[in-house]
C-alpha atoms as a PDB file:
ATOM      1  CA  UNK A   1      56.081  63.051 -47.770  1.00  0.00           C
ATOM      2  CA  UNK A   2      56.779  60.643 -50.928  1.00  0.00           C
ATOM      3  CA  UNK A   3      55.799  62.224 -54.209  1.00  0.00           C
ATOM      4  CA  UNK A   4      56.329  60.614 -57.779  1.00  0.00           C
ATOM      5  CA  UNK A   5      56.463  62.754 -61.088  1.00  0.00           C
ATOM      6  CA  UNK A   6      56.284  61.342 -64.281  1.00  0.00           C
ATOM      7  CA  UNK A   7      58.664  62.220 -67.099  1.00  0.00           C
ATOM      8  CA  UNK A   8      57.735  62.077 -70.409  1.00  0.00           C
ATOM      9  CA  UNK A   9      59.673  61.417 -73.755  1.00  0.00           C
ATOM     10  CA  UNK A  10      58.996  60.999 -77.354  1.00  0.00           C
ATOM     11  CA  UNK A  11      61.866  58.707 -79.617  1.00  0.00           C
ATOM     12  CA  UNK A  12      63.987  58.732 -76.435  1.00  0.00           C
ATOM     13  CA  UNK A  13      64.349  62.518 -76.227  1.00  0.00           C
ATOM     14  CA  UNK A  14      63.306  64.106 -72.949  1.00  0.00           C
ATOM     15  CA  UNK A  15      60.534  66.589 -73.115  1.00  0.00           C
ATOM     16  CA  UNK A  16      61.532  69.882 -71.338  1.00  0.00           C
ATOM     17  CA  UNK A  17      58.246  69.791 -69.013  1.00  0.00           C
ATOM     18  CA  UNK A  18      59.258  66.746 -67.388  1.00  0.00           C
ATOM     19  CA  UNK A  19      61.486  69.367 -65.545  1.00  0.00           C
ATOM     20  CA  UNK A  20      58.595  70.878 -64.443  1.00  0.00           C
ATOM     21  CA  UNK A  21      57.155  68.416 -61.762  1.00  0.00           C
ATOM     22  CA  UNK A  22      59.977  67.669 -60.009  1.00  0.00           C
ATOM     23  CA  UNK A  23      60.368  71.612 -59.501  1.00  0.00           C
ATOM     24  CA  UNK A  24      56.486  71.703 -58.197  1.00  0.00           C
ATOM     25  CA  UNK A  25      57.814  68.524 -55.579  1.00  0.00           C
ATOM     26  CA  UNK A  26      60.543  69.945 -54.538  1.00  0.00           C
ATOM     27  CA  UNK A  27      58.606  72.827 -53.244  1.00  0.00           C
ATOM     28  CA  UNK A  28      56.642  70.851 -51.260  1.00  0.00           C
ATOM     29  CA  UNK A  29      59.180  69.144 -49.766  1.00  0.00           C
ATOM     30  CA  UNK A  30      59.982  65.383 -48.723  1.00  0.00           C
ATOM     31  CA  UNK A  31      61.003  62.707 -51.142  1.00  0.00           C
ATOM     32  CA  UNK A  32      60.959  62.852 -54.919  1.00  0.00           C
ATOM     33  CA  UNK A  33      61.575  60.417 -57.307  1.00  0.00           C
ATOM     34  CA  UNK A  34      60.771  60.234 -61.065  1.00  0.00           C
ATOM     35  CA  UNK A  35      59.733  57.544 -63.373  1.00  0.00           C
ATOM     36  CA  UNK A  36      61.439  57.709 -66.677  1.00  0.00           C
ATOM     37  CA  UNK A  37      60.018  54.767 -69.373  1.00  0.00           C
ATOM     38  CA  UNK A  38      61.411  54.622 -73.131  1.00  0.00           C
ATOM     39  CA  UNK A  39      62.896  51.932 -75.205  1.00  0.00           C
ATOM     40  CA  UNK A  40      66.500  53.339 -74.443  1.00  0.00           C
ATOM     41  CA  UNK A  41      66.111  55.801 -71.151  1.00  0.00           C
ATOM     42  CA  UNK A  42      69.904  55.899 -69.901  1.00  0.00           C
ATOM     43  CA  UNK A  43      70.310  59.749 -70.660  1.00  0.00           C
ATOM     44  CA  UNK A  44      67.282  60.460 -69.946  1.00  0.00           C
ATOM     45  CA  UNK A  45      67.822  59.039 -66.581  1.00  0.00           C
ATOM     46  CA  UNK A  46      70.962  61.108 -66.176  1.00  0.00           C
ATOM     47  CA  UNK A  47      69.529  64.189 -67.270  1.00  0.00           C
ATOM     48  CA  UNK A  48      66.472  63.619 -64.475  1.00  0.00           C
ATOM     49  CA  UNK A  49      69.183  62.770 -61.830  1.00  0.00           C
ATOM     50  CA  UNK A  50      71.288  65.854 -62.265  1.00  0.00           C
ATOM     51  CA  UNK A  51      68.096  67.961 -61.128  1.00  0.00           C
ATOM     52  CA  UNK A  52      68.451  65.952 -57.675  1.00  0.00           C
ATOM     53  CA  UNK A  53      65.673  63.335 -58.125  1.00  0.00           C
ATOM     54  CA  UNK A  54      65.970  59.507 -57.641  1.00  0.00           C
ATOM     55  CA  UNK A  55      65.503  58.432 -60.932  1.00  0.00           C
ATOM     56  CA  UNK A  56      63.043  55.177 -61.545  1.00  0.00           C
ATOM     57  CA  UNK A  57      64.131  53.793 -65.044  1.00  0.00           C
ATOM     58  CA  UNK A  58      62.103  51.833 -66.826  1.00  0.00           C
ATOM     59  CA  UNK A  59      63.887  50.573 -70.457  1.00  0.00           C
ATOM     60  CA  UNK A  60      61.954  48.007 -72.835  1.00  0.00           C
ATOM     61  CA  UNK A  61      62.013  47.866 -76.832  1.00  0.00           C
ATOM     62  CA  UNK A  62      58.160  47.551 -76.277  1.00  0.00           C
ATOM     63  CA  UNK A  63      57.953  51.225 -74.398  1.00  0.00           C
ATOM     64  CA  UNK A  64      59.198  52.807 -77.708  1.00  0.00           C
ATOM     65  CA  UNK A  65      55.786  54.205 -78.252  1.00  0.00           C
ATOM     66  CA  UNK A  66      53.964  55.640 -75.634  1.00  0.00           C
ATOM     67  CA  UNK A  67      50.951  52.939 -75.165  1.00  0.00           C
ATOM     68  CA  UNK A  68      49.071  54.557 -71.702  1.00  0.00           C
ATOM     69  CA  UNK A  69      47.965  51.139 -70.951  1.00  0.00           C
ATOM     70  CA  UNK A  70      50.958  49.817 -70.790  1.00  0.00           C
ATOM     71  CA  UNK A  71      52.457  52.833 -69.156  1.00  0.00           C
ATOM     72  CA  UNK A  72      50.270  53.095 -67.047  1.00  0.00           C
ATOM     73  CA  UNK A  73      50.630  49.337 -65.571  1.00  0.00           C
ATOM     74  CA  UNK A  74      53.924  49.971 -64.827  1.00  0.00           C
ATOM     75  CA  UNK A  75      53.636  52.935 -62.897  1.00  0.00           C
ATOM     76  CA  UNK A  76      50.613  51.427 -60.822  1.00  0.00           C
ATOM     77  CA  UNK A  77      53.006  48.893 -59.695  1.00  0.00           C
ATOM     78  CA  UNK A  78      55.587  51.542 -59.163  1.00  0.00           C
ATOM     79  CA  UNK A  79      53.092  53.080 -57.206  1.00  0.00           C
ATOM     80  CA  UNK A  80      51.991  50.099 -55.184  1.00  0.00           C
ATOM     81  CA  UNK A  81      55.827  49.322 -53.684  1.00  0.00           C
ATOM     82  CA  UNK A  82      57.036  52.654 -53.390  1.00  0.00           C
ATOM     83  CA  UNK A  83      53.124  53.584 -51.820  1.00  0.00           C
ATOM     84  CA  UNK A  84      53.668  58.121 -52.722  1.00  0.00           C
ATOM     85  CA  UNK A  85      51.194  60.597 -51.551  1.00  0.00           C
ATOM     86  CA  UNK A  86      51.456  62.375 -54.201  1.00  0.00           C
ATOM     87  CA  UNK A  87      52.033  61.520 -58.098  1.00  0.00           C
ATOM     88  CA  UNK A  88      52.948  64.436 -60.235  1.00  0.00           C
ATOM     89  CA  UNK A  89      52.234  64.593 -64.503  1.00  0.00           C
ATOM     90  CA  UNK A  90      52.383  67.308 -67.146  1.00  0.00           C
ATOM     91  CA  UNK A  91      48.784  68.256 -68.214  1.00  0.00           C
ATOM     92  CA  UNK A  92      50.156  67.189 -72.062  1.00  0.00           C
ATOM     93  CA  UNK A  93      48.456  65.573 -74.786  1.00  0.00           C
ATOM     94  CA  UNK A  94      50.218  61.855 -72.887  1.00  0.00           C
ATOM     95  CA  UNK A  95      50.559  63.137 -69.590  1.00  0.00           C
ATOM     96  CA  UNK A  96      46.306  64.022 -69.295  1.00  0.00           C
ATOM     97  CA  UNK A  97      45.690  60.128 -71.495  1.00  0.00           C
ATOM     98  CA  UNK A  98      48.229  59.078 -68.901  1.00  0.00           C
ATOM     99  CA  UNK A  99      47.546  60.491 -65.347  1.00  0.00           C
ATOM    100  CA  UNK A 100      43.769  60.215 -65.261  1.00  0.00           C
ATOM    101  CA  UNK A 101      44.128  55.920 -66.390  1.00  0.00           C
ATOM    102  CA  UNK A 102      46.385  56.039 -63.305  1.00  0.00           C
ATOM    103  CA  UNK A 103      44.431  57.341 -60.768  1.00  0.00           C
ATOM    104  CA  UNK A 104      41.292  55.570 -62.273  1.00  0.00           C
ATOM    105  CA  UNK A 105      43.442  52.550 -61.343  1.00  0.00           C
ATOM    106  CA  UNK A 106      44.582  53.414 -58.259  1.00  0.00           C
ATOM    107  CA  UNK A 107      41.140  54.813 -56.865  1.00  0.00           C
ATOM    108  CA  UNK A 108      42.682  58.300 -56.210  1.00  0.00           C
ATOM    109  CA  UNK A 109      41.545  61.932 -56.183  1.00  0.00           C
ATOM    110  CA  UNK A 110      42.643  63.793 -59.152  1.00  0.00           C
ATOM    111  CA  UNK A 111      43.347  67.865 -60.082  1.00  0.00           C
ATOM    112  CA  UNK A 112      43.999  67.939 -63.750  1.00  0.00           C
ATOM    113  CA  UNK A 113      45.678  71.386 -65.928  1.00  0.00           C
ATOM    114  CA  UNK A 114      46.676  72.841 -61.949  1.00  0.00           C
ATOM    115  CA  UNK A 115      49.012  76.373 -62.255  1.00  0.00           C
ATOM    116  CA  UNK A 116      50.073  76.015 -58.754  1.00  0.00           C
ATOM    117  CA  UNK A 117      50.270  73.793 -55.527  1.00  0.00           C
ATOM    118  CA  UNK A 118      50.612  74.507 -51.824  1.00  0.00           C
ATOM    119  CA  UNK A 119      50.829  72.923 -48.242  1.00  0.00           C
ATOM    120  CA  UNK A 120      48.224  73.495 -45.902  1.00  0.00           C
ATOM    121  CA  UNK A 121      49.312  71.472 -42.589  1.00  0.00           C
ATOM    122  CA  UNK A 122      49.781  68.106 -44.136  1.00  0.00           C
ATOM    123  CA  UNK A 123      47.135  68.655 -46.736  1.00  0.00           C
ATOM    124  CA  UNK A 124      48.801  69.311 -50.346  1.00  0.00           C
ATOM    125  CA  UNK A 125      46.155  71.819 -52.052  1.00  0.00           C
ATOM    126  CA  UNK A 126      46.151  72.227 -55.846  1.00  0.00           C
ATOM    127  CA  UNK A 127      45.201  75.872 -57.413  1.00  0.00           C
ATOM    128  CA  UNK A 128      43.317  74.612 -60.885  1.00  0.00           C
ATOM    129  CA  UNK A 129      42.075  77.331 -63.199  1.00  0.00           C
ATOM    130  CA  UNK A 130      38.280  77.102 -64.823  1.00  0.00           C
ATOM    131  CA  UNK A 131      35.646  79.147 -66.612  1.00  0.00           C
ATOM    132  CA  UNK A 132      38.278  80.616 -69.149  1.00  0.00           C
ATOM    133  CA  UNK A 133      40.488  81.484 -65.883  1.00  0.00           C
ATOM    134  CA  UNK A 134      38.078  83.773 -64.399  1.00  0.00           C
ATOM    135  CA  UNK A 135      37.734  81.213 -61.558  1.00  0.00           C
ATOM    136  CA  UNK A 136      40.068  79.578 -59.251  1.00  0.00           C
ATOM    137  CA  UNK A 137      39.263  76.370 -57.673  1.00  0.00           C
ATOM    138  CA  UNK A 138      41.457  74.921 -54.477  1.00  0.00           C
ATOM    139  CA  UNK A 139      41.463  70.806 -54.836  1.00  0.00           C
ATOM    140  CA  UNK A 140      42.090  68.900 -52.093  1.00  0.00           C
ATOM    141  CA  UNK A 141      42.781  64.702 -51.885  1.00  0.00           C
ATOM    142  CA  UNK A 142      40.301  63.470 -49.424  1.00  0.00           C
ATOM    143  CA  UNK A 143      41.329  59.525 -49.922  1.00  0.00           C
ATOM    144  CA  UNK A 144      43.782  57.385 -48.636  1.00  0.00           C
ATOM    145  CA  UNK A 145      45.095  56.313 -51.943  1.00  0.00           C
ATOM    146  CA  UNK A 146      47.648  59.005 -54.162  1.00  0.00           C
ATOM    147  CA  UNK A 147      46.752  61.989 -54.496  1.00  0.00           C
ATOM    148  CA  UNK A 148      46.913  62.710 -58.623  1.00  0.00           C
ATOM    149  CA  UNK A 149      47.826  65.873 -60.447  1.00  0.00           C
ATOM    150  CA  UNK A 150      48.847  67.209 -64.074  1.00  0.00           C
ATOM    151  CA  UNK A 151      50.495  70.542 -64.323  1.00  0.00           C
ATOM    152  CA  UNK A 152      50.341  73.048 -66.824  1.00  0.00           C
ATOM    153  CA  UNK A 153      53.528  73.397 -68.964  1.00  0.00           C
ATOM    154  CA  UNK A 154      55.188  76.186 -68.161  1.00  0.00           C
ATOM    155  CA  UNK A 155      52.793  77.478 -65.428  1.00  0.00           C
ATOM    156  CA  UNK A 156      55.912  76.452 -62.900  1.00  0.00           C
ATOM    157  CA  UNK A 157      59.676  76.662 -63.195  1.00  0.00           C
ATOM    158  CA  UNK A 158      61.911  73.924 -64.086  1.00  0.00           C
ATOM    159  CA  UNK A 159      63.964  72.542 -61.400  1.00  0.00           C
ATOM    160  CA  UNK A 160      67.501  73.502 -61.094  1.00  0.00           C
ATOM    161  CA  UNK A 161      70.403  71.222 -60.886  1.00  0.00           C
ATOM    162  CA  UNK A 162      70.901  69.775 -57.413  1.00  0.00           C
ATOM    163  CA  UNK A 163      73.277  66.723 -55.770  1.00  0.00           C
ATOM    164  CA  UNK A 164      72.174  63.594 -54.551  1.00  0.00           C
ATOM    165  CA  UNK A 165      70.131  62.372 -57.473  1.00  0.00           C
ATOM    166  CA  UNK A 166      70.252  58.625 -58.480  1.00  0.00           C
ATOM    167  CA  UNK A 167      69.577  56.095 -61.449  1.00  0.00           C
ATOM    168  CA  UNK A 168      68.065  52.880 -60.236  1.00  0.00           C
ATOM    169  CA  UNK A 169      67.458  50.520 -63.375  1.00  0.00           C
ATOM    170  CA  UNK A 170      63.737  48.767 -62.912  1.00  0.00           C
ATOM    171  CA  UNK A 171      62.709  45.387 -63.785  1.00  0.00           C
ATOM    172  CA  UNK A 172      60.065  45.140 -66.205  1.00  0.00           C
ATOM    173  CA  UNK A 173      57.237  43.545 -65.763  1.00  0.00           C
ATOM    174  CA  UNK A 174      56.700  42.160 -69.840  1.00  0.00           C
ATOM    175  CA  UNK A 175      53.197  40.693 -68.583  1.00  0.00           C
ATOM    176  CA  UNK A 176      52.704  44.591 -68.110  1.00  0.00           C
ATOM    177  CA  UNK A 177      53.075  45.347 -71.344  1.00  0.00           C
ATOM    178  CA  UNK A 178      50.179  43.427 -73.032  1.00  0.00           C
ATOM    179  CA  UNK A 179      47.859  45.856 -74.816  1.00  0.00           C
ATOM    180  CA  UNK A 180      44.423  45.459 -76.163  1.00  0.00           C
ATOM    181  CA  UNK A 181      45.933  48.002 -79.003  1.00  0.00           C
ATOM    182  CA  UNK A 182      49.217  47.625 -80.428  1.00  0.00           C
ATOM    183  CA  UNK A 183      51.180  50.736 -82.066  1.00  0.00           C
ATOM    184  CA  UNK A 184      52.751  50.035 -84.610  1.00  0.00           C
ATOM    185  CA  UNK A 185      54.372  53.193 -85.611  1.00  0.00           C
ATOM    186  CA  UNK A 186      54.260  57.561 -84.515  1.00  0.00           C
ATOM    187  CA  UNK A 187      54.014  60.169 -87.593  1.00  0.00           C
ATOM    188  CA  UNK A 188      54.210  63.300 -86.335  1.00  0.00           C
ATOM    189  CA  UNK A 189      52.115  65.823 -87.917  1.00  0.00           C
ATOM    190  CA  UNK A 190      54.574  68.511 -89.691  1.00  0.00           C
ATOM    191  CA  UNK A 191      53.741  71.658 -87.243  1.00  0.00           C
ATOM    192  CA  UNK A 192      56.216  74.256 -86.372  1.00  0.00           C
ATOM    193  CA  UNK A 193      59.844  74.252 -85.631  1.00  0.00           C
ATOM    194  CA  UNK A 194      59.893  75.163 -82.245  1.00  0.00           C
ATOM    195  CA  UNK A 195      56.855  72.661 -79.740  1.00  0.00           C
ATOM    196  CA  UNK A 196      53.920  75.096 -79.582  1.00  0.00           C
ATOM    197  CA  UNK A 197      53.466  73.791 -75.576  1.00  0.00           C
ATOM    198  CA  UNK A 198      56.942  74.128 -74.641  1.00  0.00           C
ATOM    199  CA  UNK A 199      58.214  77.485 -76.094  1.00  0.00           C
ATOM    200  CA  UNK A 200      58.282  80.755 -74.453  1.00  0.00           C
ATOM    201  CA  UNK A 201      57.418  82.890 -77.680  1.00  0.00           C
ATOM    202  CA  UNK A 202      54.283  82.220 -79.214  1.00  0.00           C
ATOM    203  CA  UNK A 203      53.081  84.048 -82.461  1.00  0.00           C
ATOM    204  CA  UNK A 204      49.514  83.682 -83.569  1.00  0.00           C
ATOM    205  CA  UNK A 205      47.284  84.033 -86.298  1.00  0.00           C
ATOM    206  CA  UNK A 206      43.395  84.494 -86.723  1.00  0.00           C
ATOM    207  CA  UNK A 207      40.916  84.953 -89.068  1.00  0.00           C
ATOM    208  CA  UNK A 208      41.962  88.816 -89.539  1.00  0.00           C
ATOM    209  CA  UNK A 209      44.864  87.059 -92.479  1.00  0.00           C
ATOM    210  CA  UNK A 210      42.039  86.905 -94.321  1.00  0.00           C
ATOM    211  CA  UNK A 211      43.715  83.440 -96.368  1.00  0.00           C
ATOM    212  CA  UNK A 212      45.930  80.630 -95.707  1.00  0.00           C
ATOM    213  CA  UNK A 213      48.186  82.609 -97.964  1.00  0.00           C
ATOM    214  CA  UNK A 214      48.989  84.813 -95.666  1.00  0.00           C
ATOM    215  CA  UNK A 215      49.629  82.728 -92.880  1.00  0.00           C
ATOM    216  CA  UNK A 216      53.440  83.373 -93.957  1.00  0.00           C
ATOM    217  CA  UNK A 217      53.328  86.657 -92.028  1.00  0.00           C
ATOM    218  CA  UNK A 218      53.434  84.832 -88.815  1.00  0.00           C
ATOM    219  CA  UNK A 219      55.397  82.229 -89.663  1.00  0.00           C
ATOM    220  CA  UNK A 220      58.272  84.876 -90.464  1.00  0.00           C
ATOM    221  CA  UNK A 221      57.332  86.773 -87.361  1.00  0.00           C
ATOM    222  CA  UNK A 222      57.639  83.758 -85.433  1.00  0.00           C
ATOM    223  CA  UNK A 223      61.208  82.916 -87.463  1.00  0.00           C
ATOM    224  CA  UNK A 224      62.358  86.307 -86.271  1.00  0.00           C
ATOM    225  CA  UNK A 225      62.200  85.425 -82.623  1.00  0.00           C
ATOM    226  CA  UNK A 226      62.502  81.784 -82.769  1.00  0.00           C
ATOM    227  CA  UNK A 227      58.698  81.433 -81.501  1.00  0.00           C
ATOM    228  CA  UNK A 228      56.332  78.376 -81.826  1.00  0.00           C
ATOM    229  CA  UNK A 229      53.805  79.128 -84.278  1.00  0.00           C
ATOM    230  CA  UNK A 230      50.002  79.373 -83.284  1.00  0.00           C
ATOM    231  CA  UNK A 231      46.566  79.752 -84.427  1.00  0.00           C
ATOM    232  CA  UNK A 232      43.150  79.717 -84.010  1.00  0.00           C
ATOM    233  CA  UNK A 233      40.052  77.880 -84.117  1.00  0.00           C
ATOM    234  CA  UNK A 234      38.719  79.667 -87.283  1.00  0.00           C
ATOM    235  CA  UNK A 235      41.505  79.338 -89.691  1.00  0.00           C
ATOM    236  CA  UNK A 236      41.977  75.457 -88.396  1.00  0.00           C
ATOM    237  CA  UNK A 237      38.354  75.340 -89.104  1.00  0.00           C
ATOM    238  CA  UNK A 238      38.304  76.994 -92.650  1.00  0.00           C
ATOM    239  CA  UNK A 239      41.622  74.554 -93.556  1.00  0.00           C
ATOM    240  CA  UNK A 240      44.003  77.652 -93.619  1.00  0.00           C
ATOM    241  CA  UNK A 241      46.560  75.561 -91.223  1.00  0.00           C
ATOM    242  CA  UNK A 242      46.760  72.302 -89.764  1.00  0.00           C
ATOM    243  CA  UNK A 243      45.131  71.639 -86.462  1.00  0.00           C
ATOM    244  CA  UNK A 244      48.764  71.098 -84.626  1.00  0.00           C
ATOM    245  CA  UNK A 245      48.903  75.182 -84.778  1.00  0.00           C
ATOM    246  CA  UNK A 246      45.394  75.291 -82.496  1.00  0.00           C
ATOM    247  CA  UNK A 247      45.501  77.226 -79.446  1.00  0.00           C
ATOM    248  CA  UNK A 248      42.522  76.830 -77.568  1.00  0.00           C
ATOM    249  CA  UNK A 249      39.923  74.798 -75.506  1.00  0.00           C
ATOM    250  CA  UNK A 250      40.084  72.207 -78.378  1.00  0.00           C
ATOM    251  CA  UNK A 251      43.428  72.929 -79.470  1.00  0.00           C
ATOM    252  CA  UNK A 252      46.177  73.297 -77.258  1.00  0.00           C
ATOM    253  CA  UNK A 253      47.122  75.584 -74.049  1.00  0.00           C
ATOM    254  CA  UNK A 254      49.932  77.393 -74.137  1.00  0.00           C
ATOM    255  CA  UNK A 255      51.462  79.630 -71.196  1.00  0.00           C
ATOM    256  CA  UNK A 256      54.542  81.270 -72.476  1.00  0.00           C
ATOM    257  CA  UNK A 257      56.385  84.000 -71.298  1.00  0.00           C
ATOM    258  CA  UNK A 258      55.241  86.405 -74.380  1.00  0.00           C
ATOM    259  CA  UNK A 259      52.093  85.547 -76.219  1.00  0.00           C
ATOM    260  CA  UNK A 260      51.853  87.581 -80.132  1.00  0.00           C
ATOM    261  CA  UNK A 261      47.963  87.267 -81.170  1.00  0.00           C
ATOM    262  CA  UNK A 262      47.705  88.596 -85.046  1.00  0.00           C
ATOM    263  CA  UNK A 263      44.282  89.024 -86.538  1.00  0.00           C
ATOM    264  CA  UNK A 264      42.560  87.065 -83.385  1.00  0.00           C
ATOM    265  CA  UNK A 265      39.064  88.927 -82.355  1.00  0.00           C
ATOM    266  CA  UNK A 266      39.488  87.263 -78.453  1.00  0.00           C
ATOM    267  CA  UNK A 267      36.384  84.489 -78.655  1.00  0.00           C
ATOM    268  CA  UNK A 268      36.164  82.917 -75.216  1.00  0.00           C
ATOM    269  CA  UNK A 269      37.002  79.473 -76.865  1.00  0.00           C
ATOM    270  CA  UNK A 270      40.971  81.168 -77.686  1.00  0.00           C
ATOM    271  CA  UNK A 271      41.331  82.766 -74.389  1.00  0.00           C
ATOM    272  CA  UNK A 272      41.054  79.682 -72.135  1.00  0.00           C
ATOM    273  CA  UNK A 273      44.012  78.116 -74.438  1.00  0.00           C
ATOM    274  CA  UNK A 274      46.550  81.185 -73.718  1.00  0.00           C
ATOM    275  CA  UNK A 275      45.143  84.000 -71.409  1.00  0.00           C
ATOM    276  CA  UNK A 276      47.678  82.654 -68.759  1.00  0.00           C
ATOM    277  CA  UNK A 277      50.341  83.801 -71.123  1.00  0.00           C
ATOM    278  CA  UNK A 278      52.678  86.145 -69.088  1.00  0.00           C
ATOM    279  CA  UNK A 279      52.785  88.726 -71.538  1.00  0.00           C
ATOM    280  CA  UNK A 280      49.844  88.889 -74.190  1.00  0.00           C
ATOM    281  CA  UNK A 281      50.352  91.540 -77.244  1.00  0.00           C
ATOM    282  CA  UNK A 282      47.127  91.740 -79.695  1.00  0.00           C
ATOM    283  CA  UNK A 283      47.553  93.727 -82.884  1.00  0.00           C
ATOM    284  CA  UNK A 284      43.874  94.153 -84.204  1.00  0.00           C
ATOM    285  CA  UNK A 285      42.202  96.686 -86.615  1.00  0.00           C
ATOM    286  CA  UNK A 286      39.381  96.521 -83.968  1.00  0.00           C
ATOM    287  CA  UNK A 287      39.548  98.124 -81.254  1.00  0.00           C
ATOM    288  CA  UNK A 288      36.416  96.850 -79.628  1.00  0.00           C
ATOM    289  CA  UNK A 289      38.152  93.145 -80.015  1.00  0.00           C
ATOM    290  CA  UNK A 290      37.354  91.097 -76.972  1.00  0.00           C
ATOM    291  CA  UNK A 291      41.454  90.242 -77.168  1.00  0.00           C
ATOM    292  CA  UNK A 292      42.118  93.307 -76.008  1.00  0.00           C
ATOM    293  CA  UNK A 293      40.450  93.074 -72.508  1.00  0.00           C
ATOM    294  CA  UNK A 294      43.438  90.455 -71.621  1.00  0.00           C
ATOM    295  CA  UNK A 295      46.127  92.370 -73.653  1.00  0.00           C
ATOM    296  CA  UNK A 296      49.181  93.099 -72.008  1.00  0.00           C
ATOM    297  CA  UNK A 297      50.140  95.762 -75.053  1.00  0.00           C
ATOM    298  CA  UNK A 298      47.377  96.226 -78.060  1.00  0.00           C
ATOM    299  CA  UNK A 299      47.985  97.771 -81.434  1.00  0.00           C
ATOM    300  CA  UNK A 300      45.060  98.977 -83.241  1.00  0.00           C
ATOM    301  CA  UNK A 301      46.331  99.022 -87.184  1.00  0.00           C
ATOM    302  CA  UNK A 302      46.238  97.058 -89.726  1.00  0.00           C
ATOM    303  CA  UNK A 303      48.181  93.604 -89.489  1.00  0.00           C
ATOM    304  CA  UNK A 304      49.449  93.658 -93.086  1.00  0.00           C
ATOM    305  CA  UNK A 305      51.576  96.899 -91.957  1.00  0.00           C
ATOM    306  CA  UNK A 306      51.929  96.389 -88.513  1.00  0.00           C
ATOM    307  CA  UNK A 307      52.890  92.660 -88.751  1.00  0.00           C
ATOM    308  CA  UNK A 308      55.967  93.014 -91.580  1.00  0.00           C
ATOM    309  CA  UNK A 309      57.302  96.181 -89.624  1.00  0.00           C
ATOM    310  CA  UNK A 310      57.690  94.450 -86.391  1.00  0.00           C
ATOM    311  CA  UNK A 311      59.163  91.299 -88.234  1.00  0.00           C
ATOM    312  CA  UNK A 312      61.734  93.512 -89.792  1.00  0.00           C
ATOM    313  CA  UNK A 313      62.737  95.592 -86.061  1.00  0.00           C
ATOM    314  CA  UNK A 314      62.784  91.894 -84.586  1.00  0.00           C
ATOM    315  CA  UNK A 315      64.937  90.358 -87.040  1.00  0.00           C
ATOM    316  CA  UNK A 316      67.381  93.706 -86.689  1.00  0.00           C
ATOM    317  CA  UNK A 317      67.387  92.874 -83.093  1.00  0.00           C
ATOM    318  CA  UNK A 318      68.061  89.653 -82.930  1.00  0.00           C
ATOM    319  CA  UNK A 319      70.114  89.489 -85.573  1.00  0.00           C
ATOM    320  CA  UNK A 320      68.340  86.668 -87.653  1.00  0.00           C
END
């Protein structure tokens, strides 16, 4: 079995999920290589190689912004010499823009946001989460042509270090890189100091802040354990915070290893954005909350007390 995973990068930095994939590969066994495409993608190559995967480098000043037209030409002919079963994306912001132009292209079957895959016989199976998680659906490629799939950061290890990986520098194709839309520049919108998708602490806030003034008792929270910050739907809504703090169907999903929800009631639209969380603590003056059906740990008290004591214990233990 060939598969191909797809790293992704902003400004030449490696994003930690691109680890991910070529974990979920290696599980399935066969031959995994990973394309890598930036402006300058030498480390990034390296760092890819050291997990054991034959690196695909792909370096042009004109890949310095992701463009998934362009991107995604390149790949297609990656895909069309090097003919994979499988190709292998993070279910991110690029990688979901990204993966589904490719298999459009390609004329394959595609699982997108999957939390697991498995070998049946020959058959690779994909385990892809629906309904707010209360349902599990089992995809299966039933076309000759790649089978296409985006994981869900942090829903799988990251691959360990392992011999035998390789950098092999691509050509590239410039009549690839002709776009119908040019960019011309990426602003990042300020958010918080840790990537909401990649951490493994996540602190949220809700509507029970009661103002965008208070938003500061999750920020500190989240300071205190070196957490991505998080919110919800309401307080994006009302302007309390930005919409880069959204965790949610229309926001962004998170699966960390411990999820902090502050002053969230639990609406359906929230849960499908974090209920995959290993560990899920609500702290709610409600007790009939909805949050609390998927709580790991609840507190029923009052955030403004609850919130500034916990901040104080965390900071004593970790010493910040």
């Amino acid at each position: 079995m060939k598969i191909l995973t797809i790293a992704e990068q902003q400004n030449n930095v490696l994003s930690n999920v691109s680890f991910e994939p070529i974990a979920a590969a290696r599980s399935l066994g066969g031959e995994v290589s990973t394309a890598v495409m930036g402006s300058q993608t030498g480390d990034m190559a390296a760092a890819l190689a050291a997990k054991g995967a034959r690196v695909l480098s792909l370096s042009h000043a004109d890949l310095k912004y992701f463009q998934d037209e362009a991107y995604a030409g390149l790949l297609k002919a990656l895909i069309d010499r090097e003919k994979p079963d499988v190709v292998i994306g993070c279910a991110t912001f690029y990688g979901k823009a990204l993966v589904a132009r490719l298999a459009a292209l390609c004329g394959g079957g595609m699982a997108s946001d999957c939390t697991g895959l498995s070998l049946d016989g020959d058959a690779i199976k994909a385990l892809r989460p629906a309904y707010g998680g209360n349902v599990f659906f089992t995809l299966q490629n039933n076309c000759a042509a790649p089978f296409f799939i985006t994981l869900r950061p942090k829903a799988l290890p990251e691959a360990d270090d392992a011999p035998g990986g390789e950098v092999i520098n691509e050509a590239v194709d410039e009549a690839l890189l002709a776009c119908k839309a040019t960019v011309t520049d990426h602003i990042s919108e300020a958010g918080g100091k840790v990537s909401l998708t990649e951490a493994d602490i996540v602190v949220a806030g809700g509507r029970g802040i009661r103002g965008p003034e208070n938003f500061k008792l999750i920020e500190e929270m989240a300071d205190s354990l070196g957490a991505a910050v998080g919110a919800s739907r309401a307080i994006v809504d009302a302007g309390w915070v930005q919409y880069s703090y959204q965790v949610g169907q229309t926001g962004k999903t998170v699966n960390p290893k411990l999820y902090i929800a502050i002053g969230i009631s639990g609406a359906i639209q929230h849960l499908v954005g974090m209920r995959s969380s290993k560990t899920i603590v609500a702290i709610n003056r409600d007790k009939d909350a909805p949050i609390f059906n998927i709580a790991s740990y609840g507190i029923v008290g009052d955030l403004f007390e609850v919130a500034p004591a916990l901040t104080k214990k965390f900071k004593e233990v970790m010493g910040r």
